[in-house]
PDB file of N, CA and C in Angstrom:
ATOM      1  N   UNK A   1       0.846  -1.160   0.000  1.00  0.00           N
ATOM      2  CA  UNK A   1       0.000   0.000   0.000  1.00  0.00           C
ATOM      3  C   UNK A   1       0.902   1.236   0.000  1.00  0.00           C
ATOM      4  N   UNK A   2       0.387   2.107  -0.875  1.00  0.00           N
ATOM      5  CA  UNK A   2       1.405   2.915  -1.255  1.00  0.00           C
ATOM      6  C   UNK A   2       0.543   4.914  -0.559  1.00  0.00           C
ATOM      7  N   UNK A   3       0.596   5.110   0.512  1.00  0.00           N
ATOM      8  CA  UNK A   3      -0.317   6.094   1.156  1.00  0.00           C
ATOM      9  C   UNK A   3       0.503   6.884   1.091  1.00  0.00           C
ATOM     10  N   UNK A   4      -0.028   8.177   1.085  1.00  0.00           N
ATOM     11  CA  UNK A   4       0.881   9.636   1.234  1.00  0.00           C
ATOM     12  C   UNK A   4       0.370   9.950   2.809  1.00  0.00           C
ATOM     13  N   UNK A   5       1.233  10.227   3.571  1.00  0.00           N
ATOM     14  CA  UNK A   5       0.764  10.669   4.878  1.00  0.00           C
ATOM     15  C   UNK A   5       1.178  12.436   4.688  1.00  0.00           C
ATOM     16  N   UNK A   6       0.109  13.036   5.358  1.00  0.00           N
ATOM     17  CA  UNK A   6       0.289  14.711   5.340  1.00  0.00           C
ATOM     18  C   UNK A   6       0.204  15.122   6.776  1.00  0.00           C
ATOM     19  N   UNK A   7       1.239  15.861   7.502  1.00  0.00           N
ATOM     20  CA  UNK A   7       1.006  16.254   8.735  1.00  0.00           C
ATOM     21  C   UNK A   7      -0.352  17.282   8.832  1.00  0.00           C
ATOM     22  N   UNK A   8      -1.019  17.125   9.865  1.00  0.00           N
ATOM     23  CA  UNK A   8      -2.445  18.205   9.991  1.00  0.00           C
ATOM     24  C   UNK A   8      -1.749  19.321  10.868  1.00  0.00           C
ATOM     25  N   UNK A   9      -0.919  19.204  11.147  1.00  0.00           N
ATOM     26  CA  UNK A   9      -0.018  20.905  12.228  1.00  0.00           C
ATOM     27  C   UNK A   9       0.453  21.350  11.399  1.00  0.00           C
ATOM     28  N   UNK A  10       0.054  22.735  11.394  1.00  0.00           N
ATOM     29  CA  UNK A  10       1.209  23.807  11.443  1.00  0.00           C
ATOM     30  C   UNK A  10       2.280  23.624  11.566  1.00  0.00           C
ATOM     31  N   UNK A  11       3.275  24.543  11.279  1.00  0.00           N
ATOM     32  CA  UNK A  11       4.577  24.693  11.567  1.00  0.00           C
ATOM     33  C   UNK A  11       4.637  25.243  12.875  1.00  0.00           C
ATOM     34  N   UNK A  12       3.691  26.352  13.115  1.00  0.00           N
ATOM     35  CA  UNK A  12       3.281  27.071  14.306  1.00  0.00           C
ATOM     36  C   UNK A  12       3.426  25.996  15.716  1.00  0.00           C
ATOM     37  N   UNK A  13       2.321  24.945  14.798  1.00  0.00           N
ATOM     38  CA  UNK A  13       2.010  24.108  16.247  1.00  0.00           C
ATOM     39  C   UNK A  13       2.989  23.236  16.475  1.00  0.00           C
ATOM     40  N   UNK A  14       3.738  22.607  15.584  1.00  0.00           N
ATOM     41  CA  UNK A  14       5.200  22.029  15.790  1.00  0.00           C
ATOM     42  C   UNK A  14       5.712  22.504  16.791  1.00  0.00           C
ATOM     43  N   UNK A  15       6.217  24.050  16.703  1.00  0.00           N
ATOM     44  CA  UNK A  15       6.730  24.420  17.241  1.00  0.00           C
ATOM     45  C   UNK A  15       6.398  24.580  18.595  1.00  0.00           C
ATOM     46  N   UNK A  16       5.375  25.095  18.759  1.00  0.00           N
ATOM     47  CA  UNK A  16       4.769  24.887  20.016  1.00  0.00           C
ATOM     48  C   UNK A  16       4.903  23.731  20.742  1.00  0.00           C
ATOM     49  N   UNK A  17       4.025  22.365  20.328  1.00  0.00           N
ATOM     50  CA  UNK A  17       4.348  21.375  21.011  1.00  0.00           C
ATOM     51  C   UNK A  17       5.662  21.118  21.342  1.00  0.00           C
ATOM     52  N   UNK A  18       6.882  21.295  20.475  1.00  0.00           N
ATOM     53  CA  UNK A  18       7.790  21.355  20.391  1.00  0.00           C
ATOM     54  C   UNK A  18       8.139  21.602  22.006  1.00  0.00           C
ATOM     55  N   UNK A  19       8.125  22.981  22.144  1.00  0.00           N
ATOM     56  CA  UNK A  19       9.189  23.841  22.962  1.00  0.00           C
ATOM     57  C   UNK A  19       7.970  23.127  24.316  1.00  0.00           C
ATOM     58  N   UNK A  20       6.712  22.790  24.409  1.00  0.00           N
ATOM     59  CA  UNK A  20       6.416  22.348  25.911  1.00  0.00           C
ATOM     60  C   UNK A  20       6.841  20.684  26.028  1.00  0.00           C
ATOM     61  N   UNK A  21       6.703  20.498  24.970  1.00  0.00           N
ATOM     62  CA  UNK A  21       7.490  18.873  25.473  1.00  0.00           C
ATOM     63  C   UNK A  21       8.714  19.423  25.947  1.00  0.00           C
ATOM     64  N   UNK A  22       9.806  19.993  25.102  1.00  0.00           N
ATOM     65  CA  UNK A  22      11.010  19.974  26.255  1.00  0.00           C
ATOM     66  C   UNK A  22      11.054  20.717  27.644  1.00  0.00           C
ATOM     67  N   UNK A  23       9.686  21.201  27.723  1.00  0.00           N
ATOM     68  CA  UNK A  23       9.438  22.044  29.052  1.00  0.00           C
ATOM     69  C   UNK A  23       9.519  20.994  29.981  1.00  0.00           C
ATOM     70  N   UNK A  24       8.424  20.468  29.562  1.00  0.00           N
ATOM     71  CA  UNK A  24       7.644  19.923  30.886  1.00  0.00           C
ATOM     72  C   UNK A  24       8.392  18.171  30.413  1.00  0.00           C
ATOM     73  N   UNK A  25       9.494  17.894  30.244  1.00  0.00           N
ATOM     74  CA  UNK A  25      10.178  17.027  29.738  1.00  0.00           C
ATOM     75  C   UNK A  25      11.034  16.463  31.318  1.00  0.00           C
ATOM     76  N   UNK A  26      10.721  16.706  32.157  1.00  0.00           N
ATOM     77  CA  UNK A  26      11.491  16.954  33.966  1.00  0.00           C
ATOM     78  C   UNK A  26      10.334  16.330  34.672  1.00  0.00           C
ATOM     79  N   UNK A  27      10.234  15.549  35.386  1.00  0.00           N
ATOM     80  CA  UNK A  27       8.871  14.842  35.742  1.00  0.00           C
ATOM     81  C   UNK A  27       8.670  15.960  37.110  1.00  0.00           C
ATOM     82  N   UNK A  28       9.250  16.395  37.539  1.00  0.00           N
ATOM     83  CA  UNK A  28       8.815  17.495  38.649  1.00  0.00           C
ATOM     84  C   UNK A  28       8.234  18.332  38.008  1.00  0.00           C
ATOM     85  N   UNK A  29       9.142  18.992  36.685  1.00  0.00           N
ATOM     86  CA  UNK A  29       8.665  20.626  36.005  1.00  0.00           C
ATOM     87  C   UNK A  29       6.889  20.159  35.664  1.00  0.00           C
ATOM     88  N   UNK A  30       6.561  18.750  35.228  1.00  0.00           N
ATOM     89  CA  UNK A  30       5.138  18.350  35.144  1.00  0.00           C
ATOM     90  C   UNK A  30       4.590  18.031  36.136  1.00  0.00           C
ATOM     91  N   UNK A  31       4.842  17.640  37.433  1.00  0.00           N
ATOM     92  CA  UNK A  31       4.150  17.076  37.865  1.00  0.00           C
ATOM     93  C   UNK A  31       3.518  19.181  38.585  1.00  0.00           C
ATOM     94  N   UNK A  32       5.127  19.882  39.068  1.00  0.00           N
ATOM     95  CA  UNK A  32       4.542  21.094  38.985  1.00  0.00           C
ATOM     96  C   UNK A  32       3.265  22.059  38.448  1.00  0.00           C
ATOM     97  N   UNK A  33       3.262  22.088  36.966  1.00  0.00           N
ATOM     98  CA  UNK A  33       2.032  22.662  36.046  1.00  0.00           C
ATOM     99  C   UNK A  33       1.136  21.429  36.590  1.00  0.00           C
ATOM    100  N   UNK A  34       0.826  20.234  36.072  1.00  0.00           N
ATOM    101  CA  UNK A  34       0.080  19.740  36.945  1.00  0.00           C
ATOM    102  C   UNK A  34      -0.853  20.072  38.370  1.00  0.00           C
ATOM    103  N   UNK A  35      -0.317  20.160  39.230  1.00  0.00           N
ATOM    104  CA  UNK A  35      -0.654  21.121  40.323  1.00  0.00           C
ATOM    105  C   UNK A  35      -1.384  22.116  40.010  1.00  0.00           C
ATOM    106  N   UNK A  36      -0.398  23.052  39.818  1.00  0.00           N
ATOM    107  CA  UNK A  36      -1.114  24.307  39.378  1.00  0.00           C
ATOM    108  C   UNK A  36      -2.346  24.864  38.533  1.00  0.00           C
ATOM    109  N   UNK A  37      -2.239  23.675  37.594  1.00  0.00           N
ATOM    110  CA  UNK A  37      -3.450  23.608  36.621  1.00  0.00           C
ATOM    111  C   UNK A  37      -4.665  23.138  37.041  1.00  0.00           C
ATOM    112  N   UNK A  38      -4.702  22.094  38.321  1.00  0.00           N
ATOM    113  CA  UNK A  38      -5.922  21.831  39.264  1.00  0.00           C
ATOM    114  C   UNK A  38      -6.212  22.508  40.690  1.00  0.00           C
ATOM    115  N   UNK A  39      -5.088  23.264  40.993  1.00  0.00           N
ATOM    116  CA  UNK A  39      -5.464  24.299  42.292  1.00  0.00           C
ATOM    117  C   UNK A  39      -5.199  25.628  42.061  1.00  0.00           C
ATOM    118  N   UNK A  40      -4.590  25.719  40.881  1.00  0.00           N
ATOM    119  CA  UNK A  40      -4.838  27.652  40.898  1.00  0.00           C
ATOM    120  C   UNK A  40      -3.713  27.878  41.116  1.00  0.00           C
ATOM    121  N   UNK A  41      -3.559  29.305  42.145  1.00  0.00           N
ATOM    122  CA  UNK A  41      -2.326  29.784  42.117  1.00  0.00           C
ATOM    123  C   UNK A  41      -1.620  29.657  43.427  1.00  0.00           C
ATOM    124  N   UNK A  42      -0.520  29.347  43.813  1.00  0.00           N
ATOM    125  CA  UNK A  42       0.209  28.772  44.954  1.00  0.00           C
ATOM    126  C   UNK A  42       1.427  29.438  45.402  1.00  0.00           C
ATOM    127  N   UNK A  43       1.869  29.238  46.624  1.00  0.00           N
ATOM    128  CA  UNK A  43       2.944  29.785  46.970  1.00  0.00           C
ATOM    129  C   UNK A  43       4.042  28.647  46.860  1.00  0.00           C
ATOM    130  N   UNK A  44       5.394  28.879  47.099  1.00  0.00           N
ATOM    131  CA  UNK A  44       6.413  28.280  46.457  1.00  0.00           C
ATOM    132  C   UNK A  44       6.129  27.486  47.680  1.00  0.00           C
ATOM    133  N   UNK A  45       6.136  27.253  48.777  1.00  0.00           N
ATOM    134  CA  UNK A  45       6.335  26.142  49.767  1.00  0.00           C
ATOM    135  C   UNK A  45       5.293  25.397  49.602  1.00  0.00           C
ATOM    136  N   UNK A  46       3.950  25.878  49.672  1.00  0.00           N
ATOM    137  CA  UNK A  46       2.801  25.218  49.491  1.00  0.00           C
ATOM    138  C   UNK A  46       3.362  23.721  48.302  1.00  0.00           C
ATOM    139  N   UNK A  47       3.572  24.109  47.102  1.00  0.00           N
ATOM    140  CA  UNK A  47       4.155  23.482  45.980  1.00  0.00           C
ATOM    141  C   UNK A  47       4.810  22.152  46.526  1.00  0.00           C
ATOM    142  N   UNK A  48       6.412  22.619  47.080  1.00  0.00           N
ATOM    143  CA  UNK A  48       7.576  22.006  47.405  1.00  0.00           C
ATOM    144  C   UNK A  48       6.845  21.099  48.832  1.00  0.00           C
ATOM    145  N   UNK A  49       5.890  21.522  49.178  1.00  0.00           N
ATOM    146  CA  UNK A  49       5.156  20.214  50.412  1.00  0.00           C
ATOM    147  C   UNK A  49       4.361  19.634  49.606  1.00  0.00           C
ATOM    148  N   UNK A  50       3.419  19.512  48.818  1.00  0.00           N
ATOM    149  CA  UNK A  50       3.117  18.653  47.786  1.00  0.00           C
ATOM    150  C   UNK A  50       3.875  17.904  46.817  1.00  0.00           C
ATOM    151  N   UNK A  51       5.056  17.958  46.531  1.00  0.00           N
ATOM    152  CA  UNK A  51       5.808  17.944  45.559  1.00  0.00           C
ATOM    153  C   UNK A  51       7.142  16.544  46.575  1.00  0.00           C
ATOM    154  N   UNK A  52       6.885  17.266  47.754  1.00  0.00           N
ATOM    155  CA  UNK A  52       7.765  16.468  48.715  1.00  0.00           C
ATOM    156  C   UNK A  52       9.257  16.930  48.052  1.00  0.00           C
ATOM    157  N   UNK A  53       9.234  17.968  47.878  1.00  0.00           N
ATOM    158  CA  UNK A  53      10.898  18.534  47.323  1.00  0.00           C
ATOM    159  C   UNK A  53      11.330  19.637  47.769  1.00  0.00           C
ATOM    160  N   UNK A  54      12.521  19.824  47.780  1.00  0.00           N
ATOM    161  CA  UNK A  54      13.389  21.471  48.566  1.00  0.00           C
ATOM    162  C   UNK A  54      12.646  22.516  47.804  1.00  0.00           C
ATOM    163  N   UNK A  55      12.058  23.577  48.519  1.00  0.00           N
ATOM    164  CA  UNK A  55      11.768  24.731  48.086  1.00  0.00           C
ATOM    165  C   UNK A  55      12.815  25.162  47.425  1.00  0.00           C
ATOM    166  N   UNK A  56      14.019  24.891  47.361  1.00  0.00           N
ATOM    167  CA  UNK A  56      15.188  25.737  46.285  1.00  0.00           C
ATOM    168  C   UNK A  56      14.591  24.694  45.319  1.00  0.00           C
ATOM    169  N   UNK A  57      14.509  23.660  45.284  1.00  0.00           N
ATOM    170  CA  UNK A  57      14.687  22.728  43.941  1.00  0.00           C
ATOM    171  C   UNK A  57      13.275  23.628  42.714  1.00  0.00           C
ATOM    172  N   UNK A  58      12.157  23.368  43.410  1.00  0.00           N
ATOM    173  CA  UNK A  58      11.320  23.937  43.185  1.00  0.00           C
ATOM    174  C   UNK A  58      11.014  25.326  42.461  1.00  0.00           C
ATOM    175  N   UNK A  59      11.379  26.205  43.530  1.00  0.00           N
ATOM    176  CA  UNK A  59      11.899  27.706  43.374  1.00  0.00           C
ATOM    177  C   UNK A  59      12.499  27.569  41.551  1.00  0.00           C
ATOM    178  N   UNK A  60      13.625  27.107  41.491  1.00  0.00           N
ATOM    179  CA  UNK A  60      14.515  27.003  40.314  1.00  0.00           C
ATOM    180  C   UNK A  60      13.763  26.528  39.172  1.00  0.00           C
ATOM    181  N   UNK A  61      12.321  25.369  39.309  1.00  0.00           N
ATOM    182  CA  UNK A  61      12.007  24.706  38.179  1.00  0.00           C
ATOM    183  C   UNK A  61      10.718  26.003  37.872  1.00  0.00           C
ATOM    184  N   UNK A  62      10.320  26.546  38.820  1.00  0.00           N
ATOM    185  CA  UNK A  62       9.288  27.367  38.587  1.00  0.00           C
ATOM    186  C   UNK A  62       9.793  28.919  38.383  1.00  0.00           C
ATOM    187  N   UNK A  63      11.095  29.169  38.428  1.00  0.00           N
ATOM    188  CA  UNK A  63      11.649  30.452  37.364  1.00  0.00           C
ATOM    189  C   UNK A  63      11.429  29.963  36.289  1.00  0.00           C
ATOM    190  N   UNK A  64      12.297  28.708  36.058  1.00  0.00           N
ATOM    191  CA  UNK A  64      12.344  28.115  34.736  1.00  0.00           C
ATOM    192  C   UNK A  64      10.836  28.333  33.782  1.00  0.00           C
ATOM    193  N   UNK A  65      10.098  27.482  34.355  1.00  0.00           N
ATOM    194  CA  UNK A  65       8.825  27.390  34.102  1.00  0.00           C
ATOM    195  C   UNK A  65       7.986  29.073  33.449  1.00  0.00           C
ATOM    196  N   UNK A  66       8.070  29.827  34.356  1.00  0.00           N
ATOM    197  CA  UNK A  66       7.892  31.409  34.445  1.00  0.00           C
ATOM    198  C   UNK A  66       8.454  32.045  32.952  1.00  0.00           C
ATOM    199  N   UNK A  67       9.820  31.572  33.110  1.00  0.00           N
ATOM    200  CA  UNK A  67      10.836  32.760  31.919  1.00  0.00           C
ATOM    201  C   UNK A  67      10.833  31.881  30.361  1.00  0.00           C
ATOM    202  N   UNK A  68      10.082  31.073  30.730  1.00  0.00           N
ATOM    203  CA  UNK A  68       9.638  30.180  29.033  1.00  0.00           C
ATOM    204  C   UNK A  68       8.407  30.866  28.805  1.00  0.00           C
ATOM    205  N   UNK A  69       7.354  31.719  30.150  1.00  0.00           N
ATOM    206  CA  UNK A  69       6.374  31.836  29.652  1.00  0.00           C
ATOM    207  C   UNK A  69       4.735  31.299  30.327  1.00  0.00           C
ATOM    208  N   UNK A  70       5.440  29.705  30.410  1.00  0.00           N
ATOM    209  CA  UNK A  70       4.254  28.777  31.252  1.00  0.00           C
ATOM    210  C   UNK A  70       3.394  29.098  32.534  1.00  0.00           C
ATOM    211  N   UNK A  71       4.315  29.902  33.064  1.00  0.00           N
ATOM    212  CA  UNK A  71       3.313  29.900  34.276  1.00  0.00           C
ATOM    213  C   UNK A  71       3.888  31.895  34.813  1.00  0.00           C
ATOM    214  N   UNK A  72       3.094  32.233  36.002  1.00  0.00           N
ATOM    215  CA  UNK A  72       3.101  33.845  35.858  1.00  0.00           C
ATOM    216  C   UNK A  72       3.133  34.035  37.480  1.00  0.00           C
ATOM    217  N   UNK A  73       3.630  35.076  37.968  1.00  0.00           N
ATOM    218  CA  UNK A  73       4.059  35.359  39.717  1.00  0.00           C
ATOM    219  C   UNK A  73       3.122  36.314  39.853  1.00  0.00           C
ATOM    220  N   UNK A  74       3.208  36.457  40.798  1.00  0.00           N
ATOM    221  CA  UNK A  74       2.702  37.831  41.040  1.00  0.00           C
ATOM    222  C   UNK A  74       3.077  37.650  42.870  1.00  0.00           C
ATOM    223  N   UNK A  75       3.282  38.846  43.485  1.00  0.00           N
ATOM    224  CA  UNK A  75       4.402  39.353  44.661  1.00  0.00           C
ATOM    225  C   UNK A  75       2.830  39.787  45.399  1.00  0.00           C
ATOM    226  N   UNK A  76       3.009  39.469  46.632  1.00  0.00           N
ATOM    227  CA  UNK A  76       1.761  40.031  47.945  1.00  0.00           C
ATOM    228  C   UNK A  76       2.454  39.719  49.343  1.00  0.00           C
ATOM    229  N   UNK A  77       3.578  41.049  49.537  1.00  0.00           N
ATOM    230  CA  UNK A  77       4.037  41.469  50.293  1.00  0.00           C
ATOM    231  C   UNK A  77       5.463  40.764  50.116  1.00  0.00           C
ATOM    232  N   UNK A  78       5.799  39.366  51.027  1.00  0.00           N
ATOM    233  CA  UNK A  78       6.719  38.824  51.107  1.00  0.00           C
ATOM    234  C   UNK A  78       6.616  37.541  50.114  1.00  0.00           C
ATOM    235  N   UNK A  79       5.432  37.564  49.993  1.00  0.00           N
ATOM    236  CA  UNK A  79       4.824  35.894  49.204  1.00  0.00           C
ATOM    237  C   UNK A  79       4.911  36.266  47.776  1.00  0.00           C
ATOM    238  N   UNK A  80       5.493  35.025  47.000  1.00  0.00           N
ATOM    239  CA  UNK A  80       5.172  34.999  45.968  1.00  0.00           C
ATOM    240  C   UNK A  80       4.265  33.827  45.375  1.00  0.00           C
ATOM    241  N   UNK A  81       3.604  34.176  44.657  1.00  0.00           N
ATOM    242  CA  UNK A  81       1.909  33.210  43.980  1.00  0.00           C
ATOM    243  C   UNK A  81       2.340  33.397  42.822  1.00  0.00           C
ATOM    244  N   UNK A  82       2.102  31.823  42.439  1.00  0.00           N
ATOM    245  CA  UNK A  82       2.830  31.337  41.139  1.00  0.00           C
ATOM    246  C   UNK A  82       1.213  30.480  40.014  1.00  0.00           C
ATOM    247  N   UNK A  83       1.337  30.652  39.247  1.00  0.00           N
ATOM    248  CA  UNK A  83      -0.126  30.310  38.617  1.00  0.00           C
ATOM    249  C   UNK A  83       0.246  29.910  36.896  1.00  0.00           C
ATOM    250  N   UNK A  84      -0.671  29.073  36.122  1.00  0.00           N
ATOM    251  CA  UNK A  84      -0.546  28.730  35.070  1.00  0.00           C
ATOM    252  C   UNK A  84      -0.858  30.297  33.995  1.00  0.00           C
ATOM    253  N   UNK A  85      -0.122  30.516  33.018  1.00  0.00           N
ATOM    254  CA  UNK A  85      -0.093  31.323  32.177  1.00  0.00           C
ATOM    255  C   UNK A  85      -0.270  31.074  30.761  1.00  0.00           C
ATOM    256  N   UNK A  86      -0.266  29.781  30.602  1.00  0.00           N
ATOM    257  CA  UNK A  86      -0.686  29.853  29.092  1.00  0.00           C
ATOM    258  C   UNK A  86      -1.731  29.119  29.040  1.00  0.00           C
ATOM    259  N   UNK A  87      -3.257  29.021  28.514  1.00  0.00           N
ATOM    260  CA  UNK A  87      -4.112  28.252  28.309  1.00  0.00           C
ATOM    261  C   UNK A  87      -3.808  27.075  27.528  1.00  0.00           C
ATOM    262  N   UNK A  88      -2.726  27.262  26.751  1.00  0.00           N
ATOM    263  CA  UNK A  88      -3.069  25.575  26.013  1.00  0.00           C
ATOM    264  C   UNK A  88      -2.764  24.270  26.765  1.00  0.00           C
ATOM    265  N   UNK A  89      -1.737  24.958  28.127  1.00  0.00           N
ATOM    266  CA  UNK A  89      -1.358  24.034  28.515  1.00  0.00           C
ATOM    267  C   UNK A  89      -1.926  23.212  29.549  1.00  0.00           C
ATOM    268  N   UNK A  90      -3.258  23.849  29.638  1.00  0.00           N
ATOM    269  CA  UNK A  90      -4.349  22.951  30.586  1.00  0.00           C
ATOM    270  C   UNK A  90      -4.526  21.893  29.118  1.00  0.00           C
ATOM    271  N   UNK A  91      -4.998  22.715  28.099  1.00  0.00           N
ATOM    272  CA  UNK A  91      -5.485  21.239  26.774  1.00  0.00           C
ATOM    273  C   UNK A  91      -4.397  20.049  26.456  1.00  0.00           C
ATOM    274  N   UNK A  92      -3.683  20.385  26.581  1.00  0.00           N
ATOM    275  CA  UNK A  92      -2.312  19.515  26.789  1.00  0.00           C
ATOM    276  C   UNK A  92      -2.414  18.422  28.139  1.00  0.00           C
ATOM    277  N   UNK A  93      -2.372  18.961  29.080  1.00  0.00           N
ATOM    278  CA  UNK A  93      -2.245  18.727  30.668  1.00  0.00           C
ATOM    279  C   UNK A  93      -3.753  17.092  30.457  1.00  0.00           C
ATOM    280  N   UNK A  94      -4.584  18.116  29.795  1.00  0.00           N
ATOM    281  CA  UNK A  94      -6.070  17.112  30.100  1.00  0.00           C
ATOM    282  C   UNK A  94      -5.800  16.016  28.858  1.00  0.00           C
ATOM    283  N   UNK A  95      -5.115  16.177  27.694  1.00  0.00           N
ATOM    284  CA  UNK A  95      -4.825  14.889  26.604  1.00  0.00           C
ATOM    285  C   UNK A  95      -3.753  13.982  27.463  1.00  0.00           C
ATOM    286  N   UNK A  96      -2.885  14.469  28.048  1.00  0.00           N
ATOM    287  CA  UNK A  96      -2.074  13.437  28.893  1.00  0.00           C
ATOM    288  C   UNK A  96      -2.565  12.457  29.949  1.00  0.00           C
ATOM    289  N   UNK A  97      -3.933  12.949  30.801  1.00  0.00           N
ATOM    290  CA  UNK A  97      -4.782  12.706  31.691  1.00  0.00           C
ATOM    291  C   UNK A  97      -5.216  11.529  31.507  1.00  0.00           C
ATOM    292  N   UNK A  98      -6.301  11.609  30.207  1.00  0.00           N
ATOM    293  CA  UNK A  98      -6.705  10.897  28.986  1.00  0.00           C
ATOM    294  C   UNK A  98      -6.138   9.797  28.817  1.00  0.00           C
ATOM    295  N   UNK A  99      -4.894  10.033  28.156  1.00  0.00           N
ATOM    296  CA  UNK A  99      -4.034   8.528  27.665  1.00  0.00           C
ATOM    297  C   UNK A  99      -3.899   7.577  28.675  1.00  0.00           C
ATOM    298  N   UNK A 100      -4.361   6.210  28.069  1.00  0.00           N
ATOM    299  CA  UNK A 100      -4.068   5.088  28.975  1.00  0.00           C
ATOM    300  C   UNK A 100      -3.014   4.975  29.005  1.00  0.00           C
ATOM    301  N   UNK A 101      -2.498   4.524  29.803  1.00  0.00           N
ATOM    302  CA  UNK A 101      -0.576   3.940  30.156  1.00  0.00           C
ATOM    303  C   UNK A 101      -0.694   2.817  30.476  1.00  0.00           C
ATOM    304  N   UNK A 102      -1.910   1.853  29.967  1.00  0.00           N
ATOM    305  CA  UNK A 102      -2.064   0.533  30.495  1.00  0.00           C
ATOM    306  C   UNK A 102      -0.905  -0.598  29.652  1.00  0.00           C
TER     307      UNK A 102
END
């Protein structure tokens, strides 16, 4: 059988998927957005006690996370609240949900 296969993405969306697979490519940096994408917006310890990891470790994956874009701070006094920033990546977040891993 002789089929022509045609990609249905964009170049756009290549790219996109692209750059959050190697995001969230760190099983913390996901399990992180994860979180965030089902409770909203959080403080860095809150996180790192769910996460069962050093608030530095944390701290570091959620700049990361931040300066790609993914997720957004915002400062209330001494606290910083950390929250999801791009919408696609809940549609993403919920196709992974989805997939069996059976």
């Amino acid at each position: 059988m002789n089929e022509t296969v045609v990609s249905t993405m964009t170049d756009d969306k290549i790219e996109f998927a692209t750059s959050m697979f190697k995001l969230l490519g760190h099983p913390l940096r996901l399990r992180i957005v994860e979180i965030l994408d089902l409770r909203g917006e959080m403080m860095v310890n809150d996180i790192a006690e769910l996460t069962e990891q050093p608030q530095s470790t944390v701290s570091l994956y959620l700049n990361k996370l931040k300066n790609c874009g993914l997720l957004k701070s915002r400062r209330d006094g001494n606290q910083t609240y950390y929250s999801v920033n791009e919408p696609k990546l809940h549609i993403l977040l919920n196709c992974l949900r989805g997939c069996p891993f059976d």
